[in-house]
Protein backbone atom coordinates (compact mmCIF):
# COMPACT_ATOMS: atom_id res chain seq x y z
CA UNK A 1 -43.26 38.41 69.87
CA UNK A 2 -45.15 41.14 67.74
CA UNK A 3 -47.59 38.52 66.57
CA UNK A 4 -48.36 37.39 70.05
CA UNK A 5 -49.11 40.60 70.71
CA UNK A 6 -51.47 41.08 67.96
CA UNK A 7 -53.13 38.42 68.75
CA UNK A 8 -53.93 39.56 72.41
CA UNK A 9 -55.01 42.52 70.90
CA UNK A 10 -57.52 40.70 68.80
CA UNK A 11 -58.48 37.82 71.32
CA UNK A 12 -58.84 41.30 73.63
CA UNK A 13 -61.61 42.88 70.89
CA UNK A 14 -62.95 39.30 70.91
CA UNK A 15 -63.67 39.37 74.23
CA UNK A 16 -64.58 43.12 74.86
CA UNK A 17 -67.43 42.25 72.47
CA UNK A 18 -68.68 38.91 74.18
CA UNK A 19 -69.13 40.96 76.76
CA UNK A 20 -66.04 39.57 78.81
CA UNK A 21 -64.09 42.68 80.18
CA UNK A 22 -62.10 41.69 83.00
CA UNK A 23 -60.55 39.15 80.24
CA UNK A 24 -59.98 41.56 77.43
CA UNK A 25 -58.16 43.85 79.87
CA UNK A 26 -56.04 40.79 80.68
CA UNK A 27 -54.68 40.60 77.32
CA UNK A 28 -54.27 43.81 76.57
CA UNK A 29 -51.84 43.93 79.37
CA UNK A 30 -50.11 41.24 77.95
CA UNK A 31 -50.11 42.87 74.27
CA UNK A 32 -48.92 45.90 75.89
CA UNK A 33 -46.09 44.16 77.89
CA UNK A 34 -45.26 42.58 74.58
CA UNK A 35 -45.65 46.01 72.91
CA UNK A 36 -42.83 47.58 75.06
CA UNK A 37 -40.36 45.65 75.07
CA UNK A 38 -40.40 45.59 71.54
CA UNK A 39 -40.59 49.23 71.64
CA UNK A 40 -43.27 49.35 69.16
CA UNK A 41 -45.06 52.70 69.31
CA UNK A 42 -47.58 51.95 66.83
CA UNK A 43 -48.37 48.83 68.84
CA UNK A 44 -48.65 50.53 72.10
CA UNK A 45 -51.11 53.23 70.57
CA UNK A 46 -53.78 50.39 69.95
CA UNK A 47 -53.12 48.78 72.97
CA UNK A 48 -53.69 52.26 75.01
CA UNK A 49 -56.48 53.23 73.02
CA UNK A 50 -57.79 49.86 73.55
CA UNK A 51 -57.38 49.65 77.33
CA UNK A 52 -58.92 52.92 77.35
CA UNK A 53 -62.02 51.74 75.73
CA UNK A 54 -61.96 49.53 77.96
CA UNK A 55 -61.30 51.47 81.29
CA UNK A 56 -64.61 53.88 80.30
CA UNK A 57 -66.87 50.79 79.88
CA UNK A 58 -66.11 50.22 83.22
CA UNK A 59 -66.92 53.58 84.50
CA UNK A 60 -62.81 53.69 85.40
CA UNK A 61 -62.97 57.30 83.86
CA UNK A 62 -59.66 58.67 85.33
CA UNK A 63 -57.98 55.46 84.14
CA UNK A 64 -59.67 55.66 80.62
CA UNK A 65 -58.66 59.44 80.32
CA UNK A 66 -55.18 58.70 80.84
CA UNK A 67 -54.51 55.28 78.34
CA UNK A 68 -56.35 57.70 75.53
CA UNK A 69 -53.50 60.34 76.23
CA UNK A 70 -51.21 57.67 76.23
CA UNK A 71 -52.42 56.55 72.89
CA UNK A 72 -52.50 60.23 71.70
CA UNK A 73 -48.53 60.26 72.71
CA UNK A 74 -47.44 56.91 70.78
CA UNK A 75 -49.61 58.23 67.50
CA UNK A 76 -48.16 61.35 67.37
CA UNK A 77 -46.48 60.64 64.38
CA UNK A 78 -49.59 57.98 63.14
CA UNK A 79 -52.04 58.99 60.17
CA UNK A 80 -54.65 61.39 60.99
CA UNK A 81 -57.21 58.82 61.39
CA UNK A 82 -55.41 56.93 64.25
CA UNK A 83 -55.37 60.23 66.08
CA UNK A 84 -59.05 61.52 65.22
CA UNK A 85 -60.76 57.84 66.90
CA UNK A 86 -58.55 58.67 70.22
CA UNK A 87 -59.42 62.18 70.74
CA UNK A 88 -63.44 61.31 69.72
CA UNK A 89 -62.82 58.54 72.57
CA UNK A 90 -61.00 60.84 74.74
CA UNK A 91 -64.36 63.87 73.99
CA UNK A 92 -66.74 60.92 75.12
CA UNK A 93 -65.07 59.51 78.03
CA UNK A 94 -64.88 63.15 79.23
CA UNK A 95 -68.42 63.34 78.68
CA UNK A 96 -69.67 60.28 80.41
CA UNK A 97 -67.16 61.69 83.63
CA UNK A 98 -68.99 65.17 83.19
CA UNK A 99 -65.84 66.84 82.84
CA UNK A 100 -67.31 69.01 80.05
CA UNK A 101 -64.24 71.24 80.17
CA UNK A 102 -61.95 68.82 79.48
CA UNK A 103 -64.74 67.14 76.31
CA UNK A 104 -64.30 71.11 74.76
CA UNK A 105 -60.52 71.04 75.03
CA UNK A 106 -60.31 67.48 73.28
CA UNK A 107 -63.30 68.81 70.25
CA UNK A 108 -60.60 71.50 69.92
CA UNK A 109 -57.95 69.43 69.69
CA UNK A 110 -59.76 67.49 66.84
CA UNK A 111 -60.94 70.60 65.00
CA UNK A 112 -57.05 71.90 65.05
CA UNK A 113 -56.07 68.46 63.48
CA UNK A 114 -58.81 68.42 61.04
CA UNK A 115 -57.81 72.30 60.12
CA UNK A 116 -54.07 71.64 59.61
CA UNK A 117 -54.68 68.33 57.75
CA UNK A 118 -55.07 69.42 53.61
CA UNK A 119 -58.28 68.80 53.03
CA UNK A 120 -59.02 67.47 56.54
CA UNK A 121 -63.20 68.14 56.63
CA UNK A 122 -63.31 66.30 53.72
CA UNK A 123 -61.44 63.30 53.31
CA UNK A 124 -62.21 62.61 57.43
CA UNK A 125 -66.09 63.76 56.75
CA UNK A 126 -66.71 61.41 59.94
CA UNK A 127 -65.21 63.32 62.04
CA UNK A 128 -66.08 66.70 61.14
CA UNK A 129 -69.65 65.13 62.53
CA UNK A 130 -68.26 63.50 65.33
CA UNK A 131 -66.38 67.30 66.14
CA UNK A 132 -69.24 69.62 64.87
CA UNK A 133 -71.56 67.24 67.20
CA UNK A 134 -69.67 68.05 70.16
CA UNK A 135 -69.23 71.65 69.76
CA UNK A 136 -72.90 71.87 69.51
CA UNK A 137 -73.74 70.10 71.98
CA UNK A 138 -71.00 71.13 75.07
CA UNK A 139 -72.18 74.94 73.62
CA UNK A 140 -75.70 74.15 74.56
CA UNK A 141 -76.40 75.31 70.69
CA UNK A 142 -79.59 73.01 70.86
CA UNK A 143 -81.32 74.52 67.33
CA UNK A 144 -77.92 73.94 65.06
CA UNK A 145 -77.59 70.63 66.97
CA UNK A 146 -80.77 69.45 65.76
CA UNK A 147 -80.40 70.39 62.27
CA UNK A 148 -77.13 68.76 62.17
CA UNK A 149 -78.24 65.60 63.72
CA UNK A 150 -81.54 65.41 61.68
CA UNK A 151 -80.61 66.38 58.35
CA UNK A 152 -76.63 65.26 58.46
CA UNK A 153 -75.17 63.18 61.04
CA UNK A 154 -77.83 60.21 61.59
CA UNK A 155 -79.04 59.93 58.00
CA UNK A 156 -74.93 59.72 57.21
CA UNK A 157 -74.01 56.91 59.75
CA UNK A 158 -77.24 54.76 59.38
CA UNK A 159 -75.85 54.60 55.38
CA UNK A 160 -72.75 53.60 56.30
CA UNK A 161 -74.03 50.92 58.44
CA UNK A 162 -72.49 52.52 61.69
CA UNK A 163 -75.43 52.01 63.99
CA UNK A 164 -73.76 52.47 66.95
CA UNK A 165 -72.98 56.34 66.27
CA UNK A 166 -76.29 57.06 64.60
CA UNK A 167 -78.15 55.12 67.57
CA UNK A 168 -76.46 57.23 69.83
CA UNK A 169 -76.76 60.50 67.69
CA UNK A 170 -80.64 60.07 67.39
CA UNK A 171 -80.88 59.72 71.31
CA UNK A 172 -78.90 62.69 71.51
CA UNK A 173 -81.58 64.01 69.21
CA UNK A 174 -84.34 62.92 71.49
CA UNK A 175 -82.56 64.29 74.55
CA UNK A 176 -82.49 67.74 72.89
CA UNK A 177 -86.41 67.33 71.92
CA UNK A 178 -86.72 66.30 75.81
CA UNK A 179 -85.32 70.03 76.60
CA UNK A 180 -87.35 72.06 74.32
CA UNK A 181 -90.92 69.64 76.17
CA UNK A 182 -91.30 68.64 72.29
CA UNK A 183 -92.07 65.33 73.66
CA UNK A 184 -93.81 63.44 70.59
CA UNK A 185 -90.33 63.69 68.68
CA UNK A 186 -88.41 62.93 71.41
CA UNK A 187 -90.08 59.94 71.55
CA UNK A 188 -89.40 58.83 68.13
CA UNK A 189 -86.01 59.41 67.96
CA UNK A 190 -85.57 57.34 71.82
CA UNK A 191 -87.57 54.64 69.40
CA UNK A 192 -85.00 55.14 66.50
CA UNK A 193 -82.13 54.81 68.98
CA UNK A 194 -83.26 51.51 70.35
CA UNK A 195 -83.97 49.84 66.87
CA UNK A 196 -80.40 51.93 65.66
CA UNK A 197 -78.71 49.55 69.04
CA UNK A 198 -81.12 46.37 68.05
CA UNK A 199 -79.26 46.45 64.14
CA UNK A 200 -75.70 46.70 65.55
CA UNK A 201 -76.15 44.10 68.10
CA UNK A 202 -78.18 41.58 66.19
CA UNK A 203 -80.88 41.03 68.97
């Protein structure tokens, strides 16, 4: 029974990235029927972080929200890494709902993790981006925001080949060039973003 469930789980990714939601949803129910009555908690925090994937690329915020707390509830006791990619989730889903309260509360939450981990900021250097990104930004601290995205964050995901973070870093970039009317930069960062999306997606 735990491999079938895997398996939805994977045939779920599969189809998430086809493009095929409805049917990745389908089997994630059925990995996470398969996950409970096994009672298998590490199982059912993949699922829930899946479903809540998920849920927000169908605009189903309040849904999303709550599988990523779920998730956050069946990792509790998971390395910090499983914990980190649910509560960066949780920060965006929150920020796609414009519930910018709730977005600070979750960066919180990740910066309390990172600070009680030994040597947290450095071994999970990711997420200390991911985190310092959204303090900046839900702080409206537009100058430190750009230096971090400019000289850090993008440069750092485009080398490790994780376009979809720097392609949505540089148009956070652009957006904050938008703000300030500098409208020749924002326009090559929107540029960057789109070529960023082209590389992950292969078209």
């Amino acid at each position: 029974m735990r491999r079938s469930a895997e398996c939805h789980v994977l045939l779920a990714i599969c189809y998430r990235r086809c493009g095929e939601i409805d049917k990745a949803v389908d089997h994630c129910l059925l990995a996470q029927k398969a996950a409970r009555m096994l009672d298998d908690r590490r199982l059912l925090g993949i699922v829930e972080h899946n479903l809540g994937h998920l849920k927000g690329m169908k605009r189903q915020y309040r849904e999303a929200v709550q599988h990523y707390e779920n998730s956050l509830i069946y990792k509790e006791d998971a390395p910090l890494d499983a914990r980190l990619i649910t509560l960066l989730s949780l920060v965006r889903v929150h920020c796609d709902a414009k519930h910018y309260r709730k977005a600070s509360m979750a960066v919180e939450e990740g910066w309390k993790q990172l600070e009680q981990a030994p040597n947290g900021a450095s071994e999970h250097y990711e997420y200390y981006l991911h985190f310092s990104i959204y303090r900046l930004l839900l702080s409206g601290e537009d100058e430190l925001l750009e230096r971090l995205l400019k000289q850090e964050a993008i440069p750092y995901f485009q080398k490790k080949k994780e376009y979809d973070d720097a392609s949505l870093y540089a148009e956070y970039l652009a957006d904050c060039y938008m703000r300030r009317r500098q409208y020749k930069q924002a326009a090559q960062y929107y540029q960057l973003s789109c070529t960023l999306l082209r590389t992950q997606t292969g078209v």
